[in-house]
Protein backbone atom coordinates (compact mmCIF):
# COMPACT_ATOMS: atom_id res chain seq x y z
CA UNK A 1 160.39 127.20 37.90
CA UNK A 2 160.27 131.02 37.53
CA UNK A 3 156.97 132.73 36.07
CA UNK A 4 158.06 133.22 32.72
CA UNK A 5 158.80 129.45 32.10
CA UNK A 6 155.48 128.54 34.10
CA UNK A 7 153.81 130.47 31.35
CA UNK A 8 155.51 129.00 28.68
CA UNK A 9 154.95 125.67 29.95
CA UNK A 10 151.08 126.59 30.58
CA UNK A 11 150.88 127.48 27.09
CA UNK A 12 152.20 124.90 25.53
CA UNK A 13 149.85 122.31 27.61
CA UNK A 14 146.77 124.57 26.38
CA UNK A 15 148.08 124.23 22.89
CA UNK A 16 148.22 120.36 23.18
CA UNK A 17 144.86 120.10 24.41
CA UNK A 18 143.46 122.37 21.62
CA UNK A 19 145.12 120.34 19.16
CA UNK A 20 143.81 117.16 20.84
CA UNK A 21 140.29 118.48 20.29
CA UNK A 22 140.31 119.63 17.30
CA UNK A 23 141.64 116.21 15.82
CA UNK A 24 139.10 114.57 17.87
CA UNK A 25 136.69 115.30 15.14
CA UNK A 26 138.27 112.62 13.22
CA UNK A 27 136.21 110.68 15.22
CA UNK A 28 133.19 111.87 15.67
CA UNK A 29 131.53 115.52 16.23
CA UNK A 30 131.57 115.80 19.93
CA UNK A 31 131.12 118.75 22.52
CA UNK A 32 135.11 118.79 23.09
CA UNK A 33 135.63 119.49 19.46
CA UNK A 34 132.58 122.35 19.75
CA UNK A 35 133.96 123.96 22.28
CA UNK A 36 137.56 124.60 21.30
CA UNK A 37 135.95 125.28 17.57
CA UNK A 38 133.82 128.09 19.44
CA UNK A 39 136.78 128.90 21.61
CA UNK A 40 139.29 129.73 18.83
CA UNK A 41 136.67 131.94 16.39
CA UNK A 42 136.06 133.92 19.69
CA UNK A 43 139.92 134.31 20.00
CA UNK A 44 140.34 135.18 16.54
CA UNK A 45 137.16 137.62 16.94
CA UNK A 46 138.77 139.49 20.26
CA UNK A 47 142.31 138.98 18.41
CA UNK A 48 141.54 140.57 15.24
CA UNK A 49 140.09 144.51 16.44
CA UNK A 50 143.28 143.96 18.91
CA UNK A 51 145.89 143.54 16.55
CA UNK A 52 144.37 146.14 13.64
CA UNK A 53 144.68 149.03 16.41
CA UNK A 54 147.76 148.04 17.66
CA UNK A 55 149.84 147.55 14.46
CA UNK A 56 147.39 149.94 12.08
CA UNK A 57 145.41 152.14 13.79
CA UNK A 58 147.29 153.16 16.40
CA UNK A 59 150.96 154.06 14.99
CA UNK A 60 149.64 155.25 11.45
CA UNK A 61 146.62 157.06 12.20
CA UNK A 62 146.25 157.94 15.51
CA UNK A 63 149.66 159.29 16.51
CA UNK A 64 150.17 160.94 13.61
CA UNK A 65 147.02 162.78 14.08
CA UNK A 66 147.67 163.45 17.60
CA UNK A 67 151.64 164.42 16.76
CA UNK A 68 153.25 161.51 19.04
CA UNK A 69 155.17 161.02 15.97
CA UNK A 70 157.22 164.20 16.48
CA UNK A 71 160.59 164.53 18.82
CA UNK A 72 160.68 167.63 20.62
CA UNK A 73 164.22 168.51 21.15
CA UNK A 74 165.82 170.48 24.58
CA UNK A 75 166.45 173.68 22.19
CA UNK A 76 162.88 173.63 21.21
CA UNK A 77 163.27 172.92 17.63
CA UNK A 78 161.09 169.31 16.07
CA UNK A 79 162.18 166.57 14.34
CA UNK A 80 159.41 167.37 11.64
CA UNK A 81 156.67 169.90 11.53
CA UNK A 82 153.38 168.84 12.23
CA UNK A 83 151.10 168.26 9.26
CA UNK A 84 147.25 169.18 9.40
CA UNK A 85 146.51 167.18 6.56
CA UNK A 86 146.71 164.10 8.85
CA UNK A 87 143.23 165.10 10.54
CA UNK A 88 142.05 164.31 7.57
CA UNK A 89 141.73 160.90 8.92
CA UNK A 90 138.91 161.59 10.70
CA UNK A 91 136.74 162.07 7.72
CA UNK A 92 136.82 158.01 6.56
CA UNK A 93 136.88 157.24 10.35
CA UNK A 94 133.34 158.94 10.98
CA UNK A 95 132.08 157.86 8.06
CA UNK A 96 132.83 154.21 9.01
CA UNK A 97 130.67 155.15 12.32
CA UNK A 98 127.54 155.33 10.16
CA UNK A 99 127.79 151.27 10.27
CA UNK A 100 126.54 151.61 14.18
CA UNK A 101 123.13 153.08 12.91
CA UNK A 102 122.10 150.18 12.07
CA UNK A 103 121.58 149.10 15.47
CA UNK A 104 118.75 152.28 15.14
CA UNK A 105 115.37 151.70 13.47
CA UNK A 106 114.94 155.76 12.66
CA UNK A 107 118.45 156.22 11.45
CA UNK A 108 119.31 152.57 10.01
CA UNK A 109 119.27 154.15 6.57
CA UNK A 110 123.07 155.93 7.04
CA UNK A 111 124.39 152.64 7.56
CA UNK A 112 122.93 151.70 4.12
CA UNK A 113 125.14 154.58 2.36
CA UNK A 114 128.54 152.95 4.23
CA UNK A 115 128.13 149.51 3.21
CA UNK A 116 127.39 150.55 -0.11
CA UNK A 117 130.30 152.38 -0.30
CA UNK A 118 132.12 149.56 1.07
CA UNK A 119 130.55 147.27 -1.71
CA UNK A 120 131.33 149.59 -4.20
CA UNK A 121 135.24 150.25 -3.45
CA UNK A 122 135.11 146.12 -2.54
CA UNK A 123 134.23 145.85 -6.29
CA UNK A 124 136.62 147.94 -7.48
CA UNK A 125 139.37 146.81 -5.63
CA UNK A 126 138.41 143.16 -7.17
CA UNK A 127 138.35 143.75 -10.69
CA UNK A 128 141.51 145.47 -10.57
CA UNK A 129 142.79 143.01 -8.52
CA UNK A 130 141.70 140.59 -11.43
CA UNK A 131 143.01 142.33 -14.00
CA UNK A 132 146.12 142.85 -12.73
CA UNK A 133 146.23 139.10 -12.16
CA UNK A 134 145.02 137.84 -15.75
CA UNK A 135 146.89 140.27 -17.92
CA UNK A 136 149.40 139.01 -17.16
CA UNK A 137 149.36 135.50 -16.98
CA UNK A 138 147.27 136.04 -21.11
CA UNK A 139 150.68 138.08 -22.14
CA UNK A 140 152.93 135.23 -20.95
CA UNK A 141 150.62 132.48 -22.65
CA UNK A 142 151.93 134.31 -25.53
CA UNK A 143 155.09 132.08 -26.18
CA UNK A 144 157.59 131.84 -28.85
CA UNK A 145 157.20 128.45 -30.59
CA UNK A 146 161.05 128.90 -31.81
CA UNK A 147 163.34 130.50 -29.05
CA UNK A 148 166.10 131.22 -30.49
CA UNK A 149 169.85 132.28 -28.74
CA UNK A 150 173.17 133.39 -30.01
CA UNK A 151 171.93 132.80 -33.68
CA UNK A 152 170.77 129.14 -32.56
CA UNK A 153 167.82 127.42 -31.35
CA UNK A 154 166.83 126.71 -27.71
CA UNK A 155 165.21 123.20 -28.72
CA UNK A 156 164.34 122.64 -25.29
CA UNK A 157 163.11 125.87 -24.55
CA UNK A 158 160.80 125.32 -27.90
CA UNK A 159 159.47 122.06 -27.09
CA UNK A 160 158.37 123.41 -23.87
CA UNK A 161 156.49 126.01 -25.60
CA UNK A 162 154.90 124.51 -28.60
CA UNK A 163 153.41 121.53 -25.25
CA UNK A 164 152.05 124.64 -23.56
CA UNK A 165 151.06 126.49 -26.69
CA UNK A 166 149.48 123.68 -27.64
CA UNK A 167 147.55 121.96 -24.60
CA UNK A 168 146.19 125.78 -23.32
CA UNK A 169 144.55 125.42 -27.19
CA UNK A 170 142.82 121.99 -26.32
CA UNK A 171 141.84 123.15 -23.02
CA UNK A 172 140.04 126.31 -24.53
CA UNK A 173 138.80 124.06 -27.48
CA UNK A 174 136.70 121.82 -24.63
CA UNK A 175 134.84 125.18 -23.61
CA UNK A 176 134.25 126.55 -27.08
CA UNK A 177 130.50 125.79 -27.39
CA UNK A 178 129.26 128.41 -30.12
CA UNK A 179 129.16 126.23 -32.98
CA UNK A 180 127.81 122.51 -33.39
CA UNK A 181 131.27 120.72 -33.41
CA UNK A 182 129.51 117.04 -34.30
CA UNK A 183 131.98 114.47 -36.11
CA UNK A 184 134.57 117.62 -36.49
CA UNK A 185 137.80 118.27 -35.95
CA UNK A 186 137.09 120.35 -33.36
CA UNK A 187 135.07 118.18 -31.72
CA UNK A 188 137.70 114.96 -31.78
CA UNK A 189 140.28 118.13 -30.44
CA UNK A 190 137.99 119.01 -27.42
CA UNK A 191 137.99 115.23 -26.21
CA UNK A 192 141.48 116.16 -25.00
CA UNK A 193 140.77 118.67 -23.31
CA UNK A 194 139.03 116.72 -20.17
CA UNK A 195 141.88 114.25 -19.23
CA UNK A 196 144.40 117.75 -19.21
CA UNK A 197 142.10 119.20 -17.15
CA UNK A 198 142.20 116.34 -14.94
CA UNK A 199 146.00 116.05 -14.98
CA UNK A 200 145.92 119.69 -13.49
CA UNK A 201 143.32 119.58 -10.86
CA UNK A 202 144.95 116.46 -9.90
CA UNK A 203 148.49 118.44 -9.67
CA UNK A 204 146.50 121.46 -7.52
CA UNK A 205 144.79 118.37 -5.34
CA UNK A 206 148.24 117.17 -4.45
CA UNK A 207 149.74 120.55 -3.90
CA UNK A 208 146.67 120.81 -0.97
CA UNK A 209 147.29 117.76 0.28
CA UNK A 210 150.80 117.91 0.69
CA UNK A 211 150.38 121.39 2.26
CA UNK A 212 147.63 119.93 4.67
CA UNK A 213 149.90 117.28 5.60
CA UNK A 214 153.15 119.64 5.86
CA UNK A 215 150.87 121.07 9.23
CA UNK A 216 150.09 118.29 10.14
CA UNK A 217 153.45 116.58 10.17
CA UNK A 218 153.94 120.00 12.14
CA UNK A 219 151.21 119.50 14.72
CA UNK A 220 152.59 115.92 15.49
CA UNK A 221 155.63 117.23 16.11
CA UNK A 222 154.53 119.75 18.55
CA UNK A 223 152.32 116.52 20.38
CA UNK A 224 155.46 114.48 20.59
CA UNK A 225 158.12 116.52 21.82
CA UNK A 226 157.19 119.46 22.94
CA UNK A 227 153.43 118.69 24.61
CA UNK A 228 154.38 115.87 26.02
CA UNK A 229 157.30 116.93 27.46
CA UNK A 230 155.38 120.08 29.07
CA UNK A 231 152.62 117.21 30.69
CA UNK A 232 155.72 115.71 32.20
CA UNK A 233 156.86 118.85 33.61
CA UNK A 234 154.05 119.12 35.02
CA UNK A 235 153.30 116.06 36.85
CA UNK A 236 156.97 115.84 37.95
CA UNK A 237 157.87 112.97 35.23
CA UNK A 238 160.80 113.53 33.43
């Protein structure tokens, strides 16, 4: 067995075992399941800073900063002029230093500006995020109760519309609190809105569990043929 498939084979073992431990905590919280729940947020902790300066940082700031981006031909010519406009990077980069003052009792104020800079652009990047999100979703509740095509009409179409026209009424009835809605119409309307509710936290509860299950199904199958086979290879079974 060469080094390369040793590796492999290692790998897969210490993927088993992982998998084994975390799925021990079906039975019970034990110190297996801790420590493989410790080891994997410490991965993903190391991983994380690893991977942003690799893919991010590196090749889109750094080098282009630096001018590793450019070819420099035999005849002396470039494949693109360098552009001092990229050093501009180092402006957001030292103010994102200012976060390390904290660790100073004197100074701890500058980190205060940062993450408050942070929270503000966090903010802003949320409720744009949000609108851009439920716009559009409140234009397309606007449906045609008719659609009509080639002079005719799409009764399918229309049924499908007047349902959802309809039920996204009831549903906003059930939270429509400003007036006393006692033996009215609008209160006998709002009664339906709890069992459609239902119907659709019950459809997003299935979509969860089906995509919970979908890794699991995958996990099992990584147990049973590959795992075990790798265990076997191991102890010379096989």
């Amino acid at each position: 067995m060469d080094v390369s498939s040793s590796w492999s084979v290692m790998a897969v073992v210490t993927g088993g075992v992982a998998t084994l431990a975390i799925f021990s905590f079906l039975i019970k919280e034990n110190s297996f399941y801790r420590f493989f729940e410790h080891l994997f947020i410490g991965i993903a902790a190391g991983l994380a800073p690893i991977v942003t300066l690799r893919d991010f940082l590196w090749p889109q700031i750094i080098d282009p900063m630096l001018g590793n981006t450019i070819t420099y031909y035999p005849d002396g010519t470039q494949s693109e002029p360098y552009q001092p406009l990229y050093l501009l990077y180092a402006v957001p980069m030292l103010f994102g230093l200012l976060y390390y003052f904290l660790y100073s009792k004197r100074h701890a104020w500058l980190a205060k500006v940062v993450i408050g800079f942070t929270l503000g652009a966090s903010g802003a990047v949320a409720i744009r995020g949000f609108f851009a999100e439920v716009i559009p979703q409140l234009a397309s509740s606007a449906k045609p109760l008719l659609v009509f095509s080639d002079g005719g009409v799409l009764w399918g179409q229309s049924v499908s519309n007047t349902l959802f026209v309809v039920i996204l009424l009831l549903v906003l009835n059930y939270f429509f609190f400003t007036f006393g809605r006692e033996g009215s119409l609008q209160n006998r309307s709002a009664q339906w809105g709890r069992p459609l509710l239902m119907v659709c936290f019950g459809a997003f509860f299935g979509s969860t569990v089906m995509a919970r299950l979908a890794l699991l199904v995958e996990r099992v199958q990584f147990i049973v043929r590959d795992w075990i086979a790798a265990v076997g290879s191991l102890v010379g079974v096989g």
